[in-house]
PDB file of N, CA and C in Angstrom:
ATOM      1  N   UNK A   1      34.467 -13.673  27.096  1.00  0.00           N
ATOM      2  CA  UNK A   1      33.553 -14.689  27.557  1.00  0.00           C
ATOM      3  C   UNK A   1      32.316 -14.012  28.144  1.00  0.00           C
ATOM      4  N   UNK A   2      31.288 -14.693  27.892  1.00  0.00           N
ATOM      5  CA  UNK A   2      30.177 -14.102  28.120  1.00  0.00           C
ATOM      6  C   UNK A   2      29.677 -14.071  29.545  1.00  0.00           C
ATOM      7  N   UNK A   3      29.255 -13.645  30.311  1.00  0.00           N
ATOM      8  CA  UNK A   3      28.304 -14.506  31.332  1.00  0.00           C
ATOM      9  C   UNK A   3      27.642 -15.072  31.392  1.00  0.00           C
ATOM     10  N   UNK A   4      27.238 -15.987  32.389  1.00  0.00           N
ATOM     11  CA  UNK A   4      26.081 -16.895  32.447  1.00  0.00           C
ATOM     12  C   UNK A   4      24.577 -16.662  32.848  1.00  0.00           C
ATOM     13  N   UNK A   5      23.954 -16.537  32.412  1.00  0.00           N
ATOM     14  CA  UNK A   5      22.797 -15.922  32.860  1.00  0.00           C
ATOM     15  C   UNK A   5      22.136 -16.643  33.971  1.00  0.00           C
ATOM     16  N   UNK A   6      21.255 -16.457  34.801  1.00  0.00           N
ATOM     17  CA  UNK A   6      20.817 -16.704  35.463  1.00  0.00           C
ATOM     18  C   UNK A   6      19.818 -18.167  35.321  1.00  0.00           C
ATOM     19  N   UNK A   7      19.661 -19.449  35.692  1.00  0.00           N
ATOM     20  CA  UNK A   7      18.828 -20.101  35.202  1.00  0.00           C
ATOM     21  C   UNK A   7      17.305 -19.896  35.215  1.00  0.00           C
ATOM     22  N   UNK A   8      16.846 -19.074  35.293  1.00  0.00           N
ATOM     23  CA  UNK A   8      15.839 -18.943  35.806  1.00  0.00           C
ATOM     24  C   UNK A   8      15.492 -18.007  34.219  1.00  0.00           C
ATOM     25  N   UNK A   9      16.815 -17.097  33.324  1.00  0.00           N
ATOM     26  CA  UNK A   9      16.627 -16.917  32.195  1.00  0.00           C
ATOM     27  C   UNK A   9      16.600 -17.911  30.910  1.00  0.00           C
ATOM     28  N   UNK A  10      17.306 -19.271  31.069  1.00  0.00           N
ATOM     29  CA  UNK A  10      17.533 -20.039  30.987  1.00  0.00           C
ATOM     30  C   UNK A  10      16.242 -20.906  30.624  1.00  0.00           C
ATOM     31  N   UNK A  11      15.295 -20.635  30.743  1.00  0.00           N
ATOM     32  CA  UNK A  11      14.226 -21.869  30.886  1.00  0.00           C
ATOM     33  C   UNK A  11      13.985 -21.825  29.684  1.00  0.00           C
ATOM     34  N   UNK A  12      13.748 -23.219  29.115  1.00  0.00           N
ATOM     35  CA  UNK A  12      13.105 -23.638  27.502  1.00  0.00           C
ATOM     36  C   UNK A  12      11.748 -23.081  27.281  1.00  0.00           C
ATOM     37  N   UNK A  13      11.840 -23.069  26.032  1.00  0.00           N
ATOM     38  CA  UNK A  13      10.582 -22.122  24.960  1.00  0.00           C
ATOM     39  C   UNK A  13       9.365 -22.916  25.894  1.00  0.00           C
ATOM     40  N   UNK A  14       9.286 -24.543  26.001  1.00  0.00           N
ATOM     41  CA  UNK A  14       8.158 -25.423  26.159  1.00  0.00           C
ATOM     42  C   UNK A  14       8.430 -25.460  27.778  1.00  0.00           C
ATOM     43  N   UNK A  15       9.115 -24.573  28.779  1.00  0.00           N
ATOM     44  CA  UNK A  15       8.824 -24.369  29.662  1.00  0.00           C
ATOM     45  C   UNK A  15       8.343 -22.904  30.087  1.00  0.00           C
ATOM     46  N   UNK A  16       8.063 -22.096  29.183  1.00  0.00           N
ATOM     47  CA  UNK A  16       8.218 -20.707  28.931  1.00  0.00           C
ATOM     48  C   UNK A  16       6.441 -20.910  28.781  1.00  0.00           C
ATOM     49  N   UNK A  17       5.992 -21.571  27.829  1.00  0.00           N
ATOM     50  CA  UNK A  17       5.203 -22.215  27.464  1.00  0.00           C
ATOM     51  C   UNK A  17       4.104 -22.229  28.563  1.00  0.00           C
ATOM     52  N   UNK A  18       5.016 -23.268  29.050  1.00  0.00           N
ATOM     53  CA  UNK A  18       4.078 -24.410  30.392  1.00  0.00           C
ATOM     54  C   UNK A  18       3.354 -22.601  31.650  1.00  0.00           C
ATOM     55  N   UNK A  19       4.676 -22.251  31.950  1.00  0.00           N
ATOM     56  CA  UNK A  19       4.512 -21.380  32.652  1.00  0.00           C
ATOM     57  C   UNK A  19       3.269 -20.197  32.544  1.00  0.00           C
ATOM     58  N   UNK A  20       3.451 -19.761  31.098  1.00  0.00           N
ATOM     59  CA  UNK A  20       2.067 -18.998  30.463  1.00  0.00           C
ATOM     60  C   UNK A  20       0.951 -19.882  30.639  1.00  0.00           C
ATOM     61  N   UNK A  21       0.765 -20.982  30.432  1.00  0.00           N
ATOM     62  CA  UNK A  21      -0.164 -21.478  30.228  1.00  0.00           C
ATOM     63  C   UNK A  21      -0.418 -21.311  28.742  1.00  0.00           C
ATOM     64  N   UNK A  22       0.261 -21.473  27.976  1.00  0.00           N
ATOM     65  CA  UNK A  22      -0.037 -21.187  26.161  1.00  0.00           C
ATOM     66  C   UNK A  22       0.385 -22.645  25.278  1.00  0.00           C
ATOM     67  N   UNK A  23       0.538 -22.478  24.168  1.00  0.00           N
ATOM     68  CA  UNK A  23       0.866 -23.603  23.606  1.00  0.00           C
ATOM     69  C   UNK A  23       2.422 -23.043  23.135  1.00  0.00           C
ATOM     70  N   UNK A  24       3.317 -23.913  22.381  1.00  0.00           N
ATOM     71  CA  UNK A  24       4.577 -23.516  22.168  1.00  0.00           C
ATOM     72  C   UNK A  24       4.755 -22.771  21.017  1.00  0.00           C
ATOM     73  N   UNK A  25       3.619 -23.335  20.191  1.00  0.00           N
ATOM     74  CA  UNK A  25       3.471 -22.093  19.102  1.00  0.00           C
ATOM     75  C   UNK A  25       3.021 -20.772  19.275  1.00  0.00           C
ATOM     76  N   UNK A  26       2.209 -20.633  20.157  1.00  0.00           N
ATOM     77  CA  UNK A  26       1.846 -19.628  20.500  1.00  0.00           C
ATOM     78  C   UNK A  26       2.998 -18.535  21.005  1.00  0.00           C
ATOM     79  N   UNK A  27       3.705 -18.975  21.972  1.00  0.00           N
ATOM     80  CA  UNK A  27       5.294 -18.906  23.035  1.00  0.00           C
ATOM     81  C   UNK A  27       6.522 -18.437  21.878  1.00  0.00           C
ATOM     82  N   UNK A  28       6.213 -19.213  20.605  1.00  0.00           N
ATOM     83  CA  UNK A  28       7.032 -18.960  19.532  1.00  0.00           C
ATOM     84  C   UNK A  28       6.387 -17.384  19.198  1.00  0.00           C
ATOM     85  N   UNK A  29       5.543 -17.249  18.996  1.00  0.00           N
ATOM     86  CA  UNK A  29       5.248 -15.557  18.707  1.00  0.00           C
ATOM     87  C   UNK A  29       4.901 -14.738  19.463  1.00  0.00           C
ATOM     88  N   UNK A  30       4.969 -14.840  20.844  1.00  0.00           N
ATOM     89  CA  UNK A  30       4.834 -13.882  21.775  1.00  0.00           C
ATOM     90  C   UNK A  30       5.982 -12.845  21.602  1.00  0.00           C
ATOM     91  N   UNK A  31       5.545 -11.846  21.949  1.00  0.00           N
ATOM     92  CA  UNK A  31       6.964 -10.517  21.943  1.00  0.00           C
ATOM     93  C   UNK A  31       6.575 -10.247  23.444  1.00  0.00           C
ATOM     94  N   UNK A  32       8.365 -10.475  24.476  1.00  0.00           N
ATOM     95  CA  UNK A  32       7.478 -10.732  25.764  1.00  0.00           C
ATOM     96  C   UNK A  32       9.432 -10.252  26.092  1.00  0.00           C
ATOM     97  N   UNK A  33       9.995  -9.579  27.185  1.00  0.00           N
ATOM     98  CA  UNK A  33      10.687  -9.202  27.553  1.00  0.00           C
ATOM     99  C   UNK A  33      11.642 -10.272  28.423  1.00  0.00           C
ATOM    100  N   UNK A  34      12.235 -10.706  29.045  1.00  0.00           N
ATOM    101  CA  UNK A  34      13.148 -11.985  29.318  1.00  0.00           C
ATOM    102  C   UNK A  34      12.471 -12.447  30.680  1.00  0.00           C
ATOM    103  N   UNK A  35      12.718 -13.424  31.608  1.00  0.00           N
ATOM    104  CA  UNK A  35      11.672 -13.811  32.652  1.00  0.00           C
ATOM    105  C   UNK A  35      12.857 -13.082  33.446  1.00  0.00           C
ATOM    106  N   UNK A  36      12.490 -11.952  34.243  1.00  0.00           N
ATOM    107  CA  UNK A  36      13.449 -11.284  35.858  1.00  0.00           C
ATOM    108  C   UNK A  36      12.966 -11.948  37.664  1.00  0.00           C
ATOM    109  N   UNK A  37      13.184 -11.655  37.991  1.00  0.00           N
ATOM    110  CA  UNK A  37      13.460 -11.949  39.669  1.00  0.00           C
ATOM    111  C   UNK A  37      12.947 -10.747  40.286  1.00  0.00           C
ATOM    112  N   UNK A  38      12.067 -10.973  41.270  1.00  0.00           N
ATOM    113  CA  UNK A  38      12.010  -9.960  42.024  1.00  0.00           C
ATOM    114  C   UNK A  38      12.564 -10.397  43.409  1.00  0.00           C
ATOM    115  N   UNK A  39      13.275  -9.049  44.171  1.00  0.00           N
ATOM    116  CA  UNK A  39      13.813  -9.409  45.019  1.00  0.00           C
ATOM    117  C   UNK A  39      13.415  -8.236  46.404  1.00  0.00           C
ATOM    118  N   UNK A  40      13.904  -9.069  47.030  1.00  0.00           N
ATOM    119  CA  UNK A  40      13.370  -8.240  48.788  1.00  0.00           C
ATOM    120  C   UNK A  40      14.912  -7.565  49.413  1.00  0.00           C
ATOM    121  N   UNK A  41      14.321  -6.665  50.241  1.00  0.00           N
ATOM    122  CA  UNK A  41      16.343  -5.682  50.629  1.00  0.00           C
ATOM    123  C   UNK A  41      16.852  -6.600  51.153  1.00  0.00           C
ATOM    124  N   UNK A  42      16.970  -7.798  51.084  1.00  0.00           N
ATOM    125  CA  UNK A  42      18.398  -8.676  51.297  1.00  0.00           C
ATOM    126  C   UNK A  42      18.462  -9.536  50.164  1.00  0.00           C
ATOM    127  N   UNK A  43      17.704  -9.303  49.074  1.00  0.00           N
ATOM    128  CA  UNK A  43      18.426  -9.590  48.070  1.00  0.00           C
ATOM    129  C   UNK A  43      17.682 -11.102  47.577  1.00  0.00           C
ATOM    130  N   UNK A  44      16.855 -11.592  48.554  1.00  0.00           N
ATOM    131  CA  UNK A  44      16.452 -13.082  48.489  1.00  0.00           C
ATOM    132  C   UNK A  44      15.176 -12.660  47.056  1.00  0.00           C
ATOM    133  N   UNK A  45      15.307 -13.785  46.075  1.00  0.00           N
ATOM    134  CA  UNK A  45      14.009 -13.795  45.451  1.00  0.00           C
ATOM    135  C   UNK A  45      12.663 -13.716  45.586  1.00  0.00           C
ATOM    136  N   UNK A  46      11.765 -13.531  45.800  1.00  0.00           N
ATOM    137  CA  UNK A  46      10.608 -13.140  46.235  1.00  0.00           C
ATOM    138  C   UNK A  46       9.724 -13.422  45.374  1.00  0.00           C
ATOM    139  N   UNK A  47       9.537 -13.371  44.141  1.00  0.00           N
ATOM    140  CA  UNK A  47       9.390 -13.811  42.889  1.00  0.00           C
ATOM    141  C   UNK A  47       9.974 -13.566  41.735  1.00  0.00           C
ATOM    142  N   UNK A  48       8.772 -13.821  40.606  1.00  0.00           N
ATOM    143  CA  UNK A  48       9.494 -13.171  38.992  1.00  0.00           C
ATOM    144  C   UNK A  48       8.328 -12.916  38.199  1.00  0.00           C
ATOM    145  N   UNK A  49       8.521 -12.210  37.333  1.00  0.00           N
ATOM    146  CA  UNK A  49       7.485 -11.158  36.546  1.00  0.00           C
ATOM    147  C   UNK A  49       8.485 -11.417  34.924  1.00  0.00           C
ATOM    148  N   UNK A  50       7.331 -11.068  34.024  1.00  0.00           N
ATOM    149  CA  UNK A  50       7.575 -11.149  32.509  1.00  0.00           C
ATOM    150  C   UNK A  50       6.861  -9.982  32.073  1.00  0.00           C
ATOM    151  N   UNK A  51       7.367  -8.871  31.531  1.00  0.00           N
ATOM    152  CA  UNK A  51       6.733  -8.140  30.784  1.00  0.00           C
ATOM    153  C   UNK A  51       6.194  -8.309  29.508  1.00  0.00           C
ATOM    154  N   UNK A  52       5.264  -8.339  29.026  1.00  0.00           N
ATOM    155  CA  UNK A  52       4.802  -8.862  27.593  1.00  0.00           C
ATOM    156  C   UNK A  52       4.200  -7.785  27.031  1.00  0.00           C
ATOM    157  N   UNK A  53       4.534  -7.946  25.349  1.00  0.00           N
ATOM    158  CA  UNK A  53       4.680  -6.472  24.744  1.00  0.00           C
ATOM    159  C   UNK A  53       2.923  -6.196  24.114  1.00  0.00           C
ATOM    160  N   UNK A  54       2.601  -5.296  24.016  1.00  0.00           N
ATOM    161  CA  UNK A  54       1.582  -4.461  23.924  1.00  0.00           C
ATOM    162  C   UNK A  54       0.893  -4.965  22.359  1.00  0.00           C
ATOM    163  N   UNK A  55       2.256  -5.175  21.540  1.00  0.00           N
ATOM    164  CA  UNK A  55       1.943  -5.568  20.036  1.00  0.00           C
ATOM    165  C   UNK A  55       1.840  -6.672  19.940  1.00  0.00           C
ATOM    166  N   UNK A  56       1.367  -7.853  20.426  1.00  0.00           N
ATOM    167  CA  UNK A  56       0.903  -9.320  19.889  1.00  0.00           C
ATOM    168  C   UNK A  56      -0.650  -9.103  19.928  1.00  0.00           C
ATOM    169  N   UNK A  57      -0.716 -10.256  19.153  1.00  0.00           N
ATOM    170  CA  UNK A  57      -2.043 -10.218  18.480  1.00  0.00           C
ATOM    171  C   UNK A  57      -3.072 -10.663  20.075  1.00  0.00           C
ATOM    172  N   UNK A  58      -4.233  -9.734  19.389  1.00  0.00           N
ATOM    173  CA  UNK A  58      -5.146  -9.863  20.851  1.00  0.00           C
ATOM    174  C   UNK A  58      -5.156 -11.191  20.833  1.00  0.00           C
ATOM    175  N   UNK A  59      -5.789 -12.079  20.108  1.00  0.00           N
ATOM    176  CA  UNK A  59      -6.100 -13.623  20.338  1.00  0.00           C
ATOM    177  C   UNK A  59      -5.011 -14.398  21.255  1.00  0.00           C
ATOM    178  N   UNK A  60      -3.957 -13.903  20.947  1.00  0.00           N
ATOM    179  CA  UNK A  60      -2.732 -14.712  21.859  1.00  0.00           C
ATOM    180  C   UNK A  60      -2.499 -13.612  23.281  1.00  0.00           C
ATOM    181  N   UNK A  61      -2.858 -12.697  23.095  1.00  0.00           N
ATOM    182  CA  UNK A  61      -3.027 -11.876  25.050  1.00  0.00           C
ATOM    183  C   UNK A  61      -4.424 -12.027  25.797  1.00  0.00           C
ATOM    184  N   UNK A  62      -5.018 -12.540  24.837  1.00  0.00           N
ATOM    185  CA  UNK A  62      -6.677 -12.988  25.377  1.00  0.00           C
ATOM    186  C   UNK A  62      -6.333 -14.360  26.136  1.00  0.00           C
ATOM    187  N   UNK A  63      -5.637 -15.218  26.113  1.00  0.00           N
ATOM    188  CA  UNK A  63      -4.365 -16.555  26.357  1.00  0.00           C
ATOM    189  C   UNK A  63      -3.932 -16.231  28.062  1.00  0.00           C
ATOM    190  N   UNK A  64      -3.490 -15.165  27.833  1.00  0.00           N
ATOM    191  CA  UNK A  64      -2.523 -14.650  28.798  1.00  0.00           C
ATOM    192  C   UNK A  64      -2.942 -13.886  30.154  1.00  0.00           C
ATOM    193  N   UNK A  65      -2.514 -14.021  31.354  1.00  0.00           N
ATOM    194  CA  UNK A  65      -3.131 -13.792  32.540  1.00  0.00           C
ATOM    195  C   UNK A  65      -2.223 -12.298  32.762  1.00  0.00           C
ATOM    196  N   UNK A  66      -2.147 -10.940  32.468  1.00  0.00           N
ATOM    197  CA  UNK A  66      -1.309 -10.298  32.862  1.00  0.00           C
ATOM    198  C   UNK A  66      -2.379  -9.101  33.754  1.00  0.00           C
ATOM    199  N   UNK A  67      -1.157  -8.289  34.036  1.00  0.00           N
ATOM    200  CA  UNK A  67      -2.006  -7.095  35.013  1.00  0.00           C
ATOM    201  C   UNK A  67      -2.198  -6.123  34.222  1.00  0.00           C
ATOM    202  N   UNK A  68      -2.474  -4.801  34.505  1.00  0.00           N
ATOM    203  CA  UNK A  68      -2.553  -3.482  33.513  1.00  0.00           C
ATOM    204  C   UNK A  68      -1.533  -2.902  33.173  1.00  0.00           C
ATOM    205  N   UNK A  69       0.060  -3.385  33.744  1.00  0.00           N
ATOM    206  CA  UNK A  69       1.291  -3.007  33.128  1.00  0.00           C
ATOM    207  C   UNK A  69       1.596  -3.989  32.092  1.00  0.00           C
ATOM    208  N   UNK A  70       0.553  -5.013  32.014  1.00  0.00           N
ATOM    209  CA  UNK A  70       0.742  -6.355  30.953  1.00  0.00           C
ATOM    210  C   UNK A  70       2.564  -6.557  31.752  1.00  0.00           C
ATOM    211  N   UNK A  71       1.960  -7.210  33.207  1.00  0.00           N
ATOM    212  CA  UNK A  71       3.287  -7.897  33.561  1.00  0.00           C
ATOM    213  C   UNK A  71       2.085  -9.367  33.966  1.00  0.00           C
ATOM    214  N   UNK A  72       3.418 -10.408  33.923  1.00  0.00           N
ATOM    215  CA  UNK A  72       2.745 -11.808  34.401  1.00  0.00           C
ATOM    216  C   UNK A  72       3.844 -11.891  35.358  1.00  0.00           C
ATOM    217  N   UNK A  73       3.206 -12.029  36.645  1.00  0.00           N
ATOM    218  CA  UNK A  73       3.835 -12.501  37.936  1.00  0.00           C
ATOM    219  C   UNK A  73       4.143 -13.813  38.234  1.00  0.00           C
ATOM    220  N   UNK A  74       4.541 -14.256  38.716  1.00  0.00           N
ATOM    221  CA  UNK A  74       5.164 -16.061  38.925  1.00  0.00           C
ATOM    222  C   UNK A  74       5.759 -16.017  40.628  1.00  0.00           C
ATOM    223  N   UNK A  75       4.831 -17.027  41.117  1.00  0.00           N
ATOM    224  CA  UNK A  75       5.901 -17.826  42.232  1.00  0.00           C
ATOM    225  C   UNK A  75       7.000 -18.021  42.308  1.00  0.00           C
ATOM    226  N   UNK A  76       8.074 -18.110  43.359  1.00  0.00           N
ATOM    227  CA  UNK A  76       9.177 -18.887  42.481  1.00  0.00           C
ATOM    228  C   UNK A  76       9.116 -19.944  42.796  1.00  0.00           C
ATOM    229  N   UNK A  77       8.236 -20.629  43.415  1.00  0.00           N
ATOM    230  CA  UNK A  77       8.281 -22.324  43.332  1.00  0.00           C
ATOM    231  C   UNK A  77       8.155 -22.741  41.948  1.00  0.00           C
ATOM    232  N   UNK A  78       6.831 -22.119  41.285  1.00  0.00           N
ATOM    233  CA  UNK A  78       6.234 -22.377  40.106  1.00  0.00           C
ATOM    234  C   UNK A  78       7.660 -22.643  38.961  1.00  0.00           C
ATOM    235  N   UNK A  79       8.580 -21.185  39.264  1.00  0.00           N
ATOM    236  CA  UNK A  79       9.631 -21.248  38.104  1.00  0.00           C
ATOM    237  C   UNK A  79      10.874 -22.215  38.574  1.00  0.00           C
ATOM    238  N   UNK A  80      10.706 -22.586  39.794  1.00  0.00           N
ATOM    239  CA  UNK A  80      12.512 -23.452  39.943  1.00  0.00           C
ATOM    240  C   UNK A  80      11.831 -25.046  39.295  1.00  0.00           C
ATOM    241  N   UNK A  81      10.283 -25.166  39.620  1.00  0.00           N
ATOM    242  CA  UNK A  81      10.034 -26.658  39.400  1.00  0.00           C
ATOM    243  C   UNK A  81      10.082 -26.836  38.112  1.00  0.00           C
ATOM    244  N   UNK A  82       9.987 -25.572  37.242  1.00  0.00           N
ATOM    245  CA  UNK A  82      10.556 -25.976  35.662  1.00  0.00           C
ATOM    246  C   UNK A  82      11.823 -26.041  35.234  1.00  0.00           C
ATOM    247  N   UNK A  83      12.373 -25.432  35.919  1.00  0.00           N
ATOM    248  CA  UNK A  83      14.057 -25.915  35.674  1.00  0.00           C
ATOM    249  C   UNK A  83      14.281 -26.891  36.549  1.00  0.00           C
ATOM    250  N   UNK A  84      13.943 -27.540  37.006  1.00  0.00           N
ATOM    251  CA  UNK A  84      14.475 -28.464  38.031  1.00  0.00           C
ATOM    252  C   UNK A  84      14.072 -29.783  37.300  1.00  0.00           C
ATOM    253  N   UNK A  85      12.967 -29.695  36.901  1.00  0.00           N
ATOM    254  CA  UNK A  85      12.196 -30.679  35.688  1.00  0.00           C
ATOM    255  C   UNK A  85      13.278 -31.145  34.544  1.00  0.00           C
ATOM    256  N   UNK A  86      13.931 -29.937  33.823  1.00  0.00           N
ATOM    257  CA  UNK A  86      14.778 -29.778  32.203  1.00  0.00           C
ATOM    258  C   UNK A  86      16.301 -29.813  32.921  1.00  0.00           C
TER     259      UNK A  86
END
């Protein structure tokens, strides 16, 4: 049996979407690493970050708000109100 992943890995393509700020087609061809948690030394969430890969087409990272590690950072209000939404 597998584990359960975390819901926060869990979130739909068209909330994956919402979150980028992209369209779902777009979200459909992103090459982008799974959404993680960042956490503080007791462990509490603090936020979450998406790594997104180097090889998508500029037009769809021109889209995209990332830093110079091409990570996109997130609140975690921003990410529970999309699962809390679905």
């Amino acid at each position: 049996m597998e584990p359960l992943l975390p819901a926060y890995q869990r979130l739909s393509l068209p909330s994956l979407a919402k979150l980028l700020h992209i369209s779902v087609e777009d979200m459909k061809q992103l090459r982008h690493l799974p959404l993680e948690a960042d956490r503080n030394s007791y462990g509490d969430i603090t936020g979450f970050h998406m790594k997104i890969s180097t090889h998508n087409n500029l037009r769809l990272l021109a889209k995209i708000n990332y830093d110079d590690q091409y990570t996109v950072r997130f609140t975690p209000e921003a990410v529970y109100k999309l699962y809390i939404q679905h």
